[in-house]
Protein backbone atom coordinates (compact mmCIF):
# COMPACT_ATOMS: atom_id res chain seq x y z
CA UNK A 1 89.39 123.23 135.50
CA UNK A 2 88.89 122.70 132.26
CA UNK A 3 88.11 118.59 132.94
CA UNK A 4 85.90 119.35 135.54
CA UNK A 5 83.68 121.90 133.10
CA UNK A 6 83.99 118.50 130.15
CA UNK A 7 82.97 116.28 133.21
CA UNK A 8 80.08 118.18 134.00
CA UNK A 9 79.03 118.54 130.31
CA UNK A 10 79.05 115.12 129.96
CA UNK A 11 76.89 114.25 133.11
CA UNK A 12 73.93 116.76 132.17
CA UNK A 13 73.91 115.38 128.26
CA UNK A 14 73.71 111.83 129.85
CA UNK A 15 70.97 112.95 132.47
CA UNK A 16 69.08 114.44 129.63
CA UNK A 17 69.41 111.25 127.21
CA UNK A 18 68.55 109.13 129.91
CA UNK A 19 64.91 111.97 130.47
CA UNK A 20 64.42 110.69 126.79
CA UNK A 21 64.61 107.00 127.20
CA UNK A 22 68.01 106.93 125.42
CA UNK A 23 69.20 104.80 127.76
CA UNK A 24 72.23 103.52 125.48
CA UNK A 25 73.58 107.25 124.58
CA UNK A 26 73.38 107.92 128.42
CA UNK A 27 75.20 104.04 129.64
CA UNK A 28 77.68 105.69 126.95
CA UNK A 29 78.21 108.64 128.39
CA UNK A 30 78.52 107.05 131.89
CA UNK A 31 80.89 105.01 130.32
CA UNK A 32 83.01 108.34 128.99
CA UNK A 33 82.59 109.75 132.55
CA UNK A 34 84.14 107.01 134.29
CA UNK A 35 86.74 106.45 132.01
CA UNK A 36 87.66 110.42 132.01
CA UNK A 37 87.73 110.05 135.62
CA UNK A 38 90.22 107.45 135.75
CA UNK A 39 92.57 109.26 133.74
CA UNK A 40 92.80 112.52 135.50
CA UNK A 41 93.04 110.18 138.53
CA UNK A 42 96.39 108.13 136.90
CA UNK A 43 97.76 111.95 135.59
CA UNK A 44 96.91 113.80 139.35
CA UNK A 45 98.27 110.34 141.10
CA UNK A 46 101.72 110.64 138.56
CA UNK A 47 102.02 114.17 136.38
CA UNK A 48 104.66 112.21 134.61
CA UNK A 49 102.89 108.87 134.01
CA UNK A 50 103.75 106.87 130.51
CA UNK A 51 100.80 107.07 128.18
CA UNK A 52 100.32 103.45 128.74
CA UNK A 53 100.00 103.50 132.42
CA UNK A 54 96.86 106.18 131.16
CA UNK A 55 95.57 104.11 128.69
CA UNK A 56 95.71 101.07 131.31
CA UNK A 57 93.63 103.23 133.91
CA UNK A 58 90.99 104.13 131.40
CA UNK A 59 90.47 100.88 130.32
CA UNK A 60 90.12 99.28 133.72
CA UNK A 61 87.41 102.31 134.67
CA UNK A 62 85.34 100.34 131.64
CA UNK A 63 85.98 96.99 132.58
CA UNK A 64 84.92 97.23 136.30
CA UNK A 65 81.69 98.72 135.78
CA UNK A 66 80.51 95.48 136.69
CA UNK A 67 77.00 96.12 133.78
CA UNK A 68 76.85 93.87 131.21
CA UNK A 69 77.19 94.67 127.68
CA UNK A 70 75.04 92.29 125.80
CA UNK A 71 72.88 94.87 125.32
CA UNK A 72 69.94 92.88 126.72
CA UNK A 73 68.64 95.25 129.80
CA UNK A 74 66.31 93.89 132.70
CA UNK A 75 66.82 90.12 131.45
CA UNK A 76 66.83 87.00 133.78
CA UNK A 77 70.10 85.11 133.40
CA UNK A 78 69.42 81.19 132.85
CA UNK A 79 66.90 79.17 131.61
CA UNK A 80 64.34 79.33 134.86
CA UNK A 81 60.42 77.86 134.26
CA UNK A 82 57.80 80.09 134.98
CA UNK A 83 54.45 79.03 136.63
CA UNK A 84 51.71 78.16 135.07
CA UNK A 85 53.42 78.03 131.27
């Protein structure tokens, strides 16, 4: 209970950062979400998992988001020529 009630918390403060154009306080927050939700997936999945095996499971929520983190939104990757320049 008390996970879901953080979970939610965190979703509305990263909807509202992302209402003010704060799109890297709400990417971080998505972040925290996944990551959160990995855990309590690795605890529910093994109430007597290692602290490792948690700290593995959070990590790999971060790494497979798949965004990157260059910190360079809505960029073209390569060097392509544009018309008419």
């Amino acid at each position: 209970m008390r996970t879901l009630r953080l979970l939610d918390g965190l979703r509305t403060d990263m909807r509202k950062a992302a209402e003010n154009l704060e799109f890297e306080e709400a990417a971080r927050l998505r972040d925290e979400v996944k990551r959160l939700e990995a855990v309590d997936l690795a605890i529910a999945d093994d109430p007597l998992a290692r602290q490792s095996a948690v700290d593995a499971a959070g990590e790999a929520a971060v790494r497979a988001s798949g965004r990157s983190t260059a910190g360079r939104a809505g960029q073209r990757g390569g060097n392509v020529k544009r018309r008419g320049r």
